[in-house]
PDB file of N, CA and C in Angstrom:
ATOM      1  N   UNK A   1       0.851  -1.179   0.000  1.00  0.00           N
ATOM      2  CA  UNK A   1       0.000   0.000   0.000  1.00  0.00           C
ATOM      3  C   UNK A   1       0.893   1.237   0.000  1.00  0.00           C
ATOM      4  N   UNK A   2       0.392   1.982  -1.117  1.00  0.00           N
ATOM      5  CA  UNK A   2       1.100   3.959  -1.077  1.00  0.00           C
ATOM      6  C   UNK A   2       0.865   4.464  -0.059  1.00  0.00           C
ATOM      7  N   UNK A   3       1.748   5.271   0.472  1.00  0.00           N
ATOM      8  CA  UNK A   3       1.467   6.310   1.829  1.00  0.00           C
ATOM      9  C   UNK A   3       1.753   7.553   1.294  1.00  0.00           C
ATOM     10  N   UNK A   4       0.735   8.526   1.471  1.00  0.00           N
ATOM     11  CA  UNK A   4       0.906   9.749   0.566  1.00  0.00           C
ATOM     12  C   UNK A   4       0.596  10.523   2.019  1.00  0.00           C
ATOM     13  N   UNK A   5       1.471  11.930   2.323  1.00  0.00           N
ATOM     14  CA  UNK A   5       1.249  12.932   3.281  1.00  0.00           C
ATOM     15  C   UNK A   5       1.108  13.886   2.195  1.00  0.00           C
ATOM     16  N   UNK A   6      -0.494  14.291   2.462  1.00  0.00           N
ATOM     17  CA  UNK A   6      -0.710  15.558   1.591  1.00  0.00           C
ATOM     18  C   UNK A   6      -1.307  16.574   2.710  1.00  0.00           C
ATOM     19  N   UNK A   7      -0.869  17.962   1.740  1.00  0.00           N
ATOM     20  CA  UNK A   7      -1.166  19.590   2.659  1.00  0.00           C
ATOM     21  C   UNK A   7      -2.606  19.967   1.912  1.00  0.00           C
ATOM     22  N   UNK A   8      -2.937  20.673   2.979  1.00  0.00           N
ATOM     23  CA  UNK A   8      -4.149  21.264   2.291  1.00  0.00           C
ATOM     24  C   UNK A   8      -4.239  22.020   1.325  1.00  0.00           C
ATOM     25  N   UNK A   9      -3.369  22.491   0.463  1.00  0.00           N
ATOM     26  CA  UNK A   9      -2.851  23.176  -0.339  1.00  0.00           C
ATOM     27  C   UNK A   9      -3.183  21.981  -2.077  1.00  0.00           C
ATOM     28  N   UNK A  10      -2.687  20.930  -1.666  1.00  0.00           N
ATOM     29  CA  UNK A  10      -2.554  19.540  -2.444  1.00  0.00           C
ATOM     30  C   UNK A  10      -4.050  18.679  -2.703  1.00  0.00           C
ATOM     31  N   UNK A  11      -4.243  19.168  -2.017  1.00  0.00           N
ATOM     32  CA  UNK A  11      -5.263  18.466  -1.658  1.00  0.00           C
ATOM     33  C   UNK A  11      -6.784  18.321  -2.542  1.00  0.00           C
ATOM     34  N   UNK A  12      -6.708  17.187  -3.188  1.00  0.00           N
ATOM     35  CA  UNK A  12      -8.372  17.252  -4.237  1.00  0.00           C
ATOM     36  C   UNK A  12      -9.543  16.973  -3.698  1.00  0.00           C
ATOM     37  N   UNK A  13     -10.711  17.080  -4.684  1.00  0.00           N
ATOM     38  CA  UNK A  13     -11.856  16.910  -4.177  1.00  0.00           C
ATOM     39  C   UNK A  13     -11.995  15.498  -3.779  1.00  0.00           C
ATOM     40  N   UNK A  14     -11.368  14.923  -4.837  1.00  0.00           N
ATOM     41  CA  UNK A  14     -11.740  13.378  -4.259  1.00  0.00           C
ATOM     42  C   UNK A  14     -11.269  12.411  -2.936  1.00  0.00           C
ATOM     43  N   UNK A  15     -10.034  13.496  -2.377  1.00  0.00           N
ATOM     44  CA  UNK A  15      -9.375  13.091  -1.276  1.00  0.00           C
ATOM     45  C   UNK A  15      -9.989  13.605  -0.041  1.00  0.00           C
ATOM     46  N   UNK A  16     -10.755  14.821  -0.500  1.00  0.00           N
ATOM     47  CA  UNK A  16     -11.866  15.817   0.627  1.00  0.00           C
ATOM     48  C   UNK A  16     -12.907  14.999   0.461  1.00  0.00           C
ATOM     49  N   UNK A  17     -13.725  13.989  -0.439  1.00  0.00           N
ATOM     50  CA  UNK A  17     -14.859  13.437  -0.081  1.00  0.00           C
ATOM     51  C   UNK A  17     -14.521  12.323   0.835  1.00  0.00           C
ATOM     52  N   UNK A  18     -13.401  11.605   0.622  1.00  0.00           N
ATOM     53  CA  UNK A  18     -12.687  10.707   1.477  1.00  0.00           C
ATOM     54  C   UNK A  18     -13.187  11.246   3.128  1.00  0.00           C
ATOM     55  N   UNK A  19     -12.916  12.450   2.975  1.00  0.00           N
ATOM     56  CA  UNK A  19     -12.559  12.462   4.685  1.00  0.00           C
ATOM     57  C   UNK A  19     -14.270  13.235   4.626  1.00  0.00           C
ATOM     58  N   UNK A  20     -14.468  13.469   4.371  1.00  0.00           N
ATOM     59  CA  UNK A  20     -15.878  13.759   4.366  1.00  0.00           C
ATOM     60  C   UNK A  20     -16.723  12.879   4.891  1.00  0.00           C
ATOM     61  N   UNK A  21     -16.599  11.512   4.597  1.00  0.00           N
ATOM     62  CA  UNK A  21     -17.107  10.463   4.146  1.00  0.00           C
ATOM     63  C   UNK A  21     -16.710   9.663   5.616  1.00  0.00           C
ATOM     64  N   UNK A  22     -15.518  10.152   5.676  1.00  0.00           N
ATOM     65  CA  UNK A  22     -15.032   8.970   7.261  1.00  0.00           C
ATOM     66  C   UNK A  22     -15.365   9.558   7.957  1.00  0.00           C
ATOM     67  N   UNK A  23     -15.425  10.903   8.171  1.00  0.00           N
ATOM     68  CA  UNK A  23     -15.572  11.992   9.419  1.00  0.00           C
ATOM     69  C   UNK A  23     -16.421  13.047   8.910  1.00  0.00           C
ATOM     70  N   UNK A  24     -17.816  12.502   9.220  1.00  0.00           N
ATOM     71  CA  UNK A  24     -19.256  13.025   9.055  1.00  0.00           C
ATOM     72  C   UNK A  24     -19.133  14.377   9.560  1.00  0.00           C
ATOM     73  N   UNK A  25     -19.082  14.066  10.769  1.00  0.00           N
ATOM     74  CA  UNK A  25     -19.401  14.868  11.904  1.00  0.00           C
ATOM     75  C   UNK A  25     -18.297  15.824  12.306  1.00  0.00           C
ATOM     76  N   UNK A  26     -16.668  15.574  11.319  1.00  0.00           N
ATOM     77  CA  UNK A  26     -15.607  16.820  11.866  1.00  0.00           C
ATOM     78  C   UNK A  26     -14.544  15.401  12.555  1.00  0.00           C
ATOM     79  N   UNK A  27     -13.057  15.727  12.151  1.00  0.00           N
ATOM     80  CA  UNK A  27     -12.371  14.738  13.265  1.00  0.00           C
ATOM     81  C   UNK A  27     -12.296  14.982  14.435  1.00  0.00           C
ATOM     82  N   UNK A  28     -11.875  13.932  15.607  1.00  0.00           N
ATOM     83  CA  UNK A  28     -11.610  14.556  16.900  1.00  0.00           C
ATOM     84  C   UNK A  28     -10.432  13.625  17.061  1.00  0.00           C
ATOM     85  N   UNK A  29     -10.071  14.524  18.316  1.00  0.00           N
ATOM     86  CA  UNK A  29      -7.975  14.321  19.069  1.00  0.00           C
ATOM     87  C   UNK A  29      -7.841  13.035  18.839  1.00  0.00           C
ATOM     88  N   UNK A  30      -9.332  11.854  19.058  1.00  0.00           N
ATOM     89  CA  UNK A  30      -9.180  10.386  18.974  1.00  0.00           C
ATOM     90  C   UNK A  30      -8.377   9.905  17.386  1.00  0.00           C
ATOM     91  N   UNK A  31      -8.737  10.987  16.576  1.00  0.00           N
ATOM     92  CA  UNK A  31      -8.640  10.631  14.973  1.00  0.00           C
ATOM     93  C   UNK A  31      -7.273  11.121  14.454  1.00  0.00           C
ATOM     94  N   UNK A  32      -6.744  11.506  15.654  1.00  0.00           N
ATOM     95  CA  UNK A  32      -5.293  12.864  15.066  1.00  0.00           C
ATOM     96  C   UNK A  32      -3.795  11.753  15.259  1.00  0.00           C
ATOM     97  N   UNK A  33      -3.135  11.720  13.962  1.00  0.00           N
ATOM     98  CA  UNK A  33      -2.446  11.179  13.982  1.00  0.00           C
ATOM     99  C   UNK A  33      -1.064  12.202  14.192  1.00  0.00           C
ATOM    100  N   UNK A  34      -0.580  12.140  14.976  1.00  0.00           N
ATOM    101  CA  UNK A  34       0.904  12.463  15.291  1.00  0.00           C
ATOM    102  C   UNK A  34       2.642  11.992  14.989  1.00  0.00           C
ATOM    103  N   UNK A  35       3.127  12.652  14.108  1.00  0.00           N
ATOM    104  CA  UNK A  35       4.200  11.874  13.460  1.00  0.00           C
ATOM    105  C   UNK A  35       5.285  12.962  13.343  1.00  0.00           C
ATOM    106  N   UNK A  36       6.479  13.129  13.274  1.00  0.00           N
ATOM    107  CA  UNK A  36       7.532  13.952  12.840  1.00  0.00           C
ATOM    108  C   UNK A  36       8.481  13.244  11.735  1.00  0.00           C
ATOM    109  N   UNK A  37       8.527  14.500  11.104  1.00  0.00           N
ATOM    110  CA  UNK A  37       8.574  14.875   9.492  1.00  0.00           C
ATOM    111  C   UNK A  37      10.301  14.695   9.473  1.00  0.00           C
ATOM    112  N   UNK A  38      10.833  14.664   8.170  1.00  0.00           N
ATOM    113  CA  UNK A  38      12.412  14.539   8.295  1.00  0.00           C
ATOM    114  C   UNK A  38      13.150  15.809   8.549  1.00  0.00           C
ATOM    115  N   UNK A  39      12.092  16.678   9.217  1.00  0.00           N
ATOM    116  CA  UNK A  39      12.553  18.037   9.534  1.00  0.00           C
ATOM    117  C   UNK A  39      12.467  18.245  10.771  1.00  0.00           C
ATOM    118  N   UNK A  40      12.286  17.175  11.279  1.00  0.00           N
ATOM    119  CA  UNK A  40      11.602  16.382  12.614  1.00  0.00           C
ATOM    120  C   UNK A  40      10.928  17.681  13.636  1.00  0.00           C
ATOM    121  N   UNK A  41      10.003  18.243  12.721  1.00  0.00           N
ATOM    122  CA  UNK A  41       8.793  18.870  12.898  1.00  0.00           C
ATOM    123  C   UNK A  41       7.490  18.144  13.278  1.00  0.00           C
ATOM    124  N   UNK A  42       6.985  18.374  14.391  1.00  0.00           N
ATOM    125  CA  UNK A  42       5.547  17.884  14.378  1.00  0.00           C
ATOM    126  C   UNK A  42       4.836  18.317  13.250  1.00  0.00           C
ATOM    127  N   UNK A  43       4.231  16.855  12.943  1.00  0.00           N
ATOM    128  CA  UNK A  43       3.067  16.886  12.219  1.00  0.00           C
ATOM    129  C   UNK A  43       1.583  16.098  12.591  1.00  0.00           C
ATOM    130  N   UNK A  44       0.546  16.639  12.557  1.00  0.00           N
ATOM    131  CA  UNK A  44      -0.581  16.000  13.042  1.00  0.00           C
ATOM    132  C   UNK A  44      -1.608  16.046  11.480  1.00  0.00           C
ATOM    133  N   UNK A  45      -2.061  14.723  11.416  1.00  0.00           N
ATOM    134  CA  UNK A  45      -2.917  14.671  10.117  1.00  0.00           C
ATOM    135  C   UNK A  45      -3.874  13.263  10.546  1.00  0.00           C
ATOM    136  N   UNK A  46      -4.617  13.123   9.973  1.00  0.00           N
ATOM    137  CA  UNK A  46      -6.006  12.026   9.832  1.00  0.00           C
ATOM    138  C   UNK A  46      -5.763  11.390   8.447  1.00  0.00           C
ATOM    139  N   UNK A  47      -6.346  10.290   9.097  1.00  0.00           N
ATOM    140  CA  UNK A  47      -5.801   9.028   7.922  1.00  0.00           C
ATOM    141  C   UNK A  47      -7.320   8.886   7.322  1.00  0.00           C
ATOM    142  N   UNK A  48      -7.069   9.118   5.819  1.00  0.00           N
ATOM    143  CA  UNK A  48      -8.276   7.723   5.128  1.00  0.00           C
ATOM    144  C   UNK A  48      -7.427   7.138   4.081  1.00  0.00           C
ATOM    145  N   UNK A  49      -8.529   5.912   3.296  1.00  0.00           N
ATOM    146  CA  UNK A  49      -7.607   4.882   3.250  1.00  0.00           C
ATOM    147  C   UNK A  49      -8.670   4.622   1.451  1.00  0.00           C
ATOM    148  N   UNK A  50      -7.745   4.402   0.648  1.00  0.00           N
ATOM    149  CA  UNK A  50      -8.416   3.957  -0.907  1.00  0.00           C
ATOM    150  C   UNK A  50      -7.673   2.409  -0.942  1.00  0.00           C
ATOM    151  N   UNK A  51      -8.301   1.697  -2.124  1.00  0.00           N
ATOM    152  CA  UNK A  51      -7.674   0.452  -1.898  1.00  0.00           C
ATOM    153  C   UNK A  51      -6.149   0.424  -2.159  1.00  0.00           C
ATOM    154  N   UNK A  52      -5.822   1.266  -2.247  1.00  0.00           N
ATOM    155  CA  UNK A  52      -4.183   0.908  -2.655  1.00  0.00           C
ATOM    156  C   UNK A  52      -3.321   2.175  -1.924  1.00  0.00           C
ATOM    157  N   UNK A  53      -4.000   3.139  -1.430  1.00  0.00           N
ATOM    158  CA  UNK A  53      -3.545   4.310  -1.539  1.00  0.00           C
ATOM    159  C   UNK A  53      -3.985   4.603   0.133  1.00  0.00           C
ATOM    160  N   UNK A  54      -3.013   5.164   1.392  1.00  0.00           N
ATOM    161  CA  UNK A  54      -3.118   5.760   2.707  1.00  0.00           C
ATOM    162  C   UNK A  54      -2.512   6.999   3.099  1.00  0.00           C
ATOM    163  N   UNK A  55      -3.863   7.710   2.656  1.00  0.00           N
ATOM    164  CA  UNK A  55      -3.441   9.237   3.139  1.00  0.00           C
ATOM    165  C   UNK A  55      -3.214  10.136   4.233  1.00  0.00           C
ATOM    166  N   UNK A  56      -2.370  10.637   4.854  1.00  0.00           N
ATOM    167  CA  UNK A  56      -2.327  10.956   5.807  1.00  0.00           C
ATOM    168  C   UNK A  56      -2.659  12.759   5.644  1.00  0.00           C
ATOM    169  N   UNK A  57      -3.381  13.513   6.030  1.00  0.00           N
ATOM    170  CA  UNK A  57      -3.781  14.792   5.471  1.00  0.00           C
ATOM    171  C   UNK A  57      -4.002  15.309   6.542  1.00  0.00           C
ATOM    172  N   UNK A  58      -2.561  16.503   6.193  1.00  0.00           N
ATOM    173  CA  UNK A  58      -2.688  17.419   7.555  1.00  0.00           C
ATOM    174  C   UNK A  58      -3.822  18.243   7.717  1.00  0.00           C
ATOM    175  N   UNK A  59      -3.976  18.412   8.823  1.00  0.00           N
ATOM    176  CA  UNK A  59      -4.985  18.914   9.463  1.00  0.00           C
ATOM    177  C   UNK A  59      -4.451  20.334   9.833  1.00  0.00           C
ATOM    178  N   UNK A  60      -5.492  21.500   9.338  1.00  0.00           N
ATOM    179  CA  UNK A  60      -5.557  22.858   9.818  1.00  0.00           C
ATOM    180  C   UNK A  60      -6.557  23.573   9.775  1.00  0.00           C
ATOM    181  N   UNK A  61      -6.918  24.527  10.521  1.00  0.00           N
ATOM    182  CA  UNK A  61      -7.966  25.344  10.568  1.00  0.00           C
ATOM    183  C   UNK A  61      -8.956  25.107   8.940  1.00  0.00           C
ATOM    184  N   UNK A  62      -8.114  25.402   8.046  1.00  0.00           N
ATOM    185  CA  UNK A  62      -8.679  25.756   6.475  1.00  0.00           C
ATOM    186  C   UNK A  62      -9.437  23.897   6.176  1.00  0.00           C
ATOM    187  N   UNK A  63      -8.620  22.734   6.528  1.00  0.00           N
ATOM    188  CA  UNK A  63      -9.076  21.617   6.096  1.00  0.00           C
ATOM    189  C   UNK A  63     -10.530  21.650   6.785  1.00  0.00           C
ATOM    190  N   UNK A  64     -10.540  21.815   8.208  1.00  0.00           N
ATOM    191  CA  UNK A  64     -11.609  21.827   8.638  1.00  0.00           C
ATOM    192  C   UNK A  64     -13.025  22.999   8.129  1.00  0.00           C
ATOM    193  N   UNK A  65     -12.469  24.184   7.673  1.00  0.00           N
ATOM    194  CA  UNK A  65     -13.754  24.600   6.764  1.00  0.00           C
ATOM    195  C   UNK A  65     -13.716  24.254   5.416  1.00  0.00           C
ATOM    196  N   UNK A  66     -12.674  23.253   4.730  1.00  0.00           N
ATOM    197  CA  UNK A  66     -13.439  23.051   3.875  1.00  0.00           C
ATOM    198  C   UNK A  66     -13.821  21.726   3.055  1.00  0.00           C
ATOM    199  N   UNK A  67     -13.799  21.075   4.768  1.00  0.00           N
ATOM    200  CA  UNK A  67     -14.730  19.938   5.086  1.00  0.00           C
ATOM    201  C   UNK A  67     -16.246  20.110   5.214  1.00  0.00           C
ATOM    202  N   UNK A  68     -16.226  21.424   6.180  1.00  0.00           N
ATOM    203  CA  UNK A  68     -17.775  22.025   6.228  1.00  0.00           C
ATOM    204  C   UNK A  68     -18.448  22.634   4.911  1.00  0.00           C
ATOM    205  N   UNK A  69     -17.814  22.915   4.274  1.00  0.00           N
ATOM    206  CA  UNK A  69     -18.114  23.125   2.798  1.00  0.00           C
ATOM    207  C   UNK A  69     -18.167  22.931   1.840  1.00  0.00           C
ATOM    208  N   UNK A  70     -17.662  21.277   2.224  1.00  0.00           N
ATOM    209  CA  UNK A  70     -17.617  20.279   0.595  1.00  0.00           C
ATOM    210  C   UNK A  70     -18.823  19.802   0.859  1.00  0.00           C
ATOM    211  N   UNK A  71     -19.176  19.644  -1.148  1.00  0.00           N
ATOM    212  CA  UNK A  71     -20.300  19.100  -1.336  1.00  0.00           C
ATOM    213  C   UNK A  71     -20.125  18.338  -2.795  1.00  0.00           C
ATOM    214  N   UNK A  72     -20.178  17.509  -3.200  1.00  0.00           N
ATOM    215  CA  UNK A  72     -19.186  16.187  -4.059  1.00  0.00           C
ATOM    216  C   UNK A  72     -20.253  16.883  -5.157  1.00  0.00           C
ATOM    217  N   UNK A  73     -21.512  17.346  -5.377  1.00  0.00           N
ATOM    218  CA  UNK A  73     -22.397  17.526  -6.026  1.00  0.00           C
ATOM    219  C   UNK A  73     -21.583  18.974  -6.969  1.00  0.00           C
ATOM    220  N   UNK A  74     -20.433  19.740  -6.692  1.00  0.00           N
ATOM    221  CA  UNK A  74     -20.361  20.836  -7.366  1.00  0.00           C
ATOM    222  C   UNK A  74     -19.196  20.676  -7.971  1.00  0.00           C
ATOM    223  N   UNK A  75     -18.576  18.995  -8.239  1.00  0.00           N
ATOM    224  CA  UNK A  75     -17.518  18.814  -8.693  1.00  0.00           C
ATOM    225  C   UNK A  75     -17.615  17.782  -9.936  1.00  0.00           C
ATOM    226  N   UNK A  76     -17.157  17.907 -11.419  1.00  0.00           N
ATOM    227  CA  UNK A  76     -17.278  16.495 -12.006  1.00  0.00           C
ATOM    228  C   UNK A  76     -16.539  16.018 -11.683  1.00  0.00           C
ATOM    229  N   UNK A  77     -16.013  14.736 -12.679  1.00  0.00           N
ATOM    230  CA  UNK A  77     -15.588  13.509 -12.819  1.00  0.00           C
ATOM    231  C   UNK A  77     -14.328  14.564 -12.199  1.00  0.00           C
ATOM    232  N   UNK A  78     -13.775  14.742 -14.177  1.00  0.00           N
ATOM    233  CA  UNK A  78     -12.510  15.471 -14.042  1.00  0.00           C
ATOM    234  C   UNK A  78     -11.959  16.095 -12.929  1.00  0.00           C
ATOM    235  N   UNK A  79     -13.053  17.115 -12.358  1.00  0.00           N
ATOM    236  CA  UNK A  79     -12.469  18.102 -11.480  1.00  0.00           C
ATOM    237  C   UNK A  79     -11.660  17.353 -10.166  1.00  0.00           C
ATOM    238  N   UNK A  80     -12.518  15.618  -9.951  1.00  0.00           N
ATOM    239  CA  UNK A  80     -12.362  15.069  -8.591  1.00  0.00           C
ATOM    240  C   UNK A  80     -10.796  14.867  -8.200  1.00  0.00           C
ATOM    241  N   UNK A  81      -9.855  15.165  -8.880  1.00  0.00           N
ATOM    242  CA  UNK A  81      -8.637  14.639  -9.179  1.00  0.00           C
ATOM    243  C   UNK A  81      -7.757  16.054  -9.162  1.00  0.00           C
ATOM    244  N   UNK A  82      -8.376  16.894  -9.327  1.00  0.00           N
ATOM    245  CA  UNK A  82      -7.604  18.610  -9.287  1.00  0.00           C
ATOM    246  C   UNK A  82      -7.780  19.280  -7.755  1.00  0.00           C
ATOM    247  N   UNK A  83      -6.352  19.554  -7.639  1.00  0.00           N
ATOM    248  CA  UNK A  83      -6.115  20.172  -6.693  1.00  0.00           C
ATOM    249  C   UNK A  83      -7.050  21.515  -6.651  1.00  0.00           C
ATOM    250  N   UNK A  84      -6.644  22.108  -7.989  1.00  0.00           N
ATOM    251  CA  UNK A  84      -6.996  23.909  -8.325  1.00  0.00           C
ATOM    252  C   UNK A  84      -8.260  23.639  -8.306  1.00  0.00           C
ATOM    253  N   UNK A  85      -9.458  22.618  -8.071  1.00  0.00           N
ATOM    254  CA  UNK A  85     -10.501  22.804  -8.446  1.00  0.00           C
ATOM    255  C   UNK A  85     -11.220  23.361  -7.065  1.00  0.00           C
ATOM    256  N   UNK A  86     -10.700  23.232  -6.190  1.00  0.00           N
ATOM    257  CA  UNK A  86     -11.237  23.669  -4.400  1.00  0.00           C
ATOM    258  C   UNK A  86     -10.938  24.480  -4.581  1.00  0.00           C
ATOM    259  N   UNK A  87     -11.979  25.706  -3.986  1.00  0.00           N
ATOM    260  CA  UNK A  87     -11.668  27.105  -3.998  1.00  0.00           C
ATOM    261  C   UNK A  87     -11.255  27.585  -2.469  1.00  0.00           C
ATOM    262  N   UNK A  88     -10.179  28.457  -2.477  1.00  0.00           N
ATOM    263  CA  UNK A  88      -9.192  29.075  -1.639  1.00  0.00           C
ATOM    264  C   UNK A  88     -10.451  29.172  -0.241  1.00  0.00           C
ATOM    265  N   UNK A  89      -9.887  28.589   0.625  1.00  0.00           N
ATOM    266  CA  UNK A  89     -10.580  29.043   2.003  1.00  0.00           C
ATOM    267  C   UNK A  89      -9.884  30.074   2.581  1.00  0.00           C
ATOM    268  N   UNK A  90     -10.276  31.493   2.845  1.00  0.00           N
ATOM    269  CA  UNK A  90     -10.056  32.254   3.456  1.00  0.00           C
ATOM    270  C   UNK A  90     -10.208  32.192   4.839  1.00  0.00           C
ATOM    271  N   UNK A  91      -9.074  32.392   5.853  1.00  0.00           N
ATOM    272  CA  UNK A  91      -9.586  32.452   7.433  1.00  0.00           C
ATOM    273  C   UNK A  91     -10.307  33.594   7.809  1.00  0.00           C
ATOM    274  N   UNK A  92     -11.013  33.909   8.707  1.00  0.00           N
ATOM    275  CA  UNK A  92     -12.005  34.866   9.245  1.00  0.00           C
ATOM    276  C   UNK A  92     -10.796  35.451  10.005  1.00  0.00           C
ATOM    277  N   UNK A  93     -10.829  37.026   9.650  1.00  0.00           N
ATOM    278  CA  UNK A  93      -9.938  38.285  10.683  1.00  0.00           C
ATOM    279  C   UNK A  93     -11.026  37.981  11.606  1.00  0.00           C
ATOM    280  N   UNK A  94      -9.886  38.286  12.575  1.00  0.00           N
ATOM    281  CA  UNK A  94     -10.394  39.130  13.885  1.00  0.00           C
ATOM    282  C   UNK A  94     -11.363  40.470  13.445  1.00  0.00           C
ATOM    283  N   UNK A  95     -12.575  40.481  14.180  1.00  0.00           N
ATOM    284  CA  UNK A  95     -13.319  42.115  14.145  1.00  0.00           C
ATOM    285  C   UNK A  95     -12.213  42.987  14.928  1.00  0.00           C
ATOM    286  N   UNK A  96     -12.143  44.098  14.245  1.00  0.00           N
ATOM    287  CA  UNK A  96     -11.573  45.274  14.322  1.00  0.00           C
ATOM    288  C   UNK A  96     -11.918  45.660  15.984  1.00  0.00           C
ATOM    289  N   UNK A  97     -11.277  46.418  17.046  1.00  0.00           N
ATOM    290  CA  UNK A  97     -12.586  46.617  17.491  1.00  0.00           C
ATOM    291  C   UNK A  97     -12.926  48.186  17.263  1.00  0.00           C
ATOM    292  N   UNK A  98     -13.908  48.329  18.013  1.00  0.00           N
ATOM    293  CA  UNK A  98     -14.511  49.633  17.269  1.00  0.00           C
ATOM    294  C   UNK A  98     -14.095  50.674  18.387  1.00  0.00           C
ATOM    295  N   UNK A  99     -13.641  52.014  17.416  1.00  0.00           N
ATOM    296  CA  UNK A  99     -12.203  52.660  17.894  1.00  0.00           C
ATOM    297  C   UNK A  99     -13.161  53.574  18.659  1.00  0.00           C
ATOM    298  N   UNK A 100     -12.797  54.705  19.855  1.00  0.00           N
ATOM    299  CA  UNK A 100     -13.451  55.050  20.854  1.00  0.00           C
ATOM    300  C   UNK A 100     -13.982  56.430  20.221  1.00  0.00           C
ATOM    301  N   UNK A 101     -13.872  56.746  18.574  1.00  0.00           N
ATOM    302  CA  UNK A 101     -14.347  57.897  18.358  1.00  0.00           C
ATOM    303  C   UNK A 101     -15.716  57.894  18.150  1.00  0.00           C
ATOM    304  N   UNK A 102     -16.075  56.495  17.762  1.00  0.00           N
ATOM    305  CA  UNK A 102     -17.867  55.744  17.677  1.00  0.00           C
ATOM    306  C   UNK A 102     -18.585  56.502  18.624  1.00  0.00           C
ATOM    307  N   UNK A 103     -18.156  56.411  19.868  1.00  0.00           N
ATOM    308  CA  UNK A 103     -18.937  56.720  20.946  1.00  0.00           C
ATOM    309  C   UNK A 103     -20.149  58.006  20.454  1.00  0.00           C
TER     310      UNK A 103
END
């Protein structure tokens, strides 16, 4: 069996329905795999598994929204296999806060 560590960056639709698919509901700490890299950097990622193929896919803020936002229905065949086909998750700024001249 292939062992592939992919970034969210790498990452296709068809490898996001994967985890979609194992982890309905969002992963939890039970699901977090912990490993260091040959940069012997922590790395934490969640495993799913194709018949030939075990992905290990790091986990970050962005995977997790756009787990909440995949939907296999807005992708074809082709696209399932393209990285570029997931559109850029932006993180949410901090609100500003509101400066004391409001008052």
């Amino acid at each position: 069996m292939k062992n592939v560590i992919v970034d969210y960056k790498k990452l296709t639709p068809d490898v996001l329905s994967l985890l979609v698919e194992r982890y309905p509901d969002g992963y939890g700490d039970d699901d977090i795999i912990s490993f260091k890299n040959h940069k012997n950097e922590l790395i934490e990622a969640v495993e799913v598994k194709t018949e030939d193929t075990k992905y290990l896919v790091k986990i970050s803020k962005r995977l997790s929204m756009q787990m909440e936002a995949f939907d296999e229905d807005d992708y074809d065949d082709k696209d399932m296999n393209d990285p570029d086909a997931l559109p850029d998750m932006e993180l949410e700024q901090p609100k500003d806060q509101e400066s004391e001249d409001d008052n």
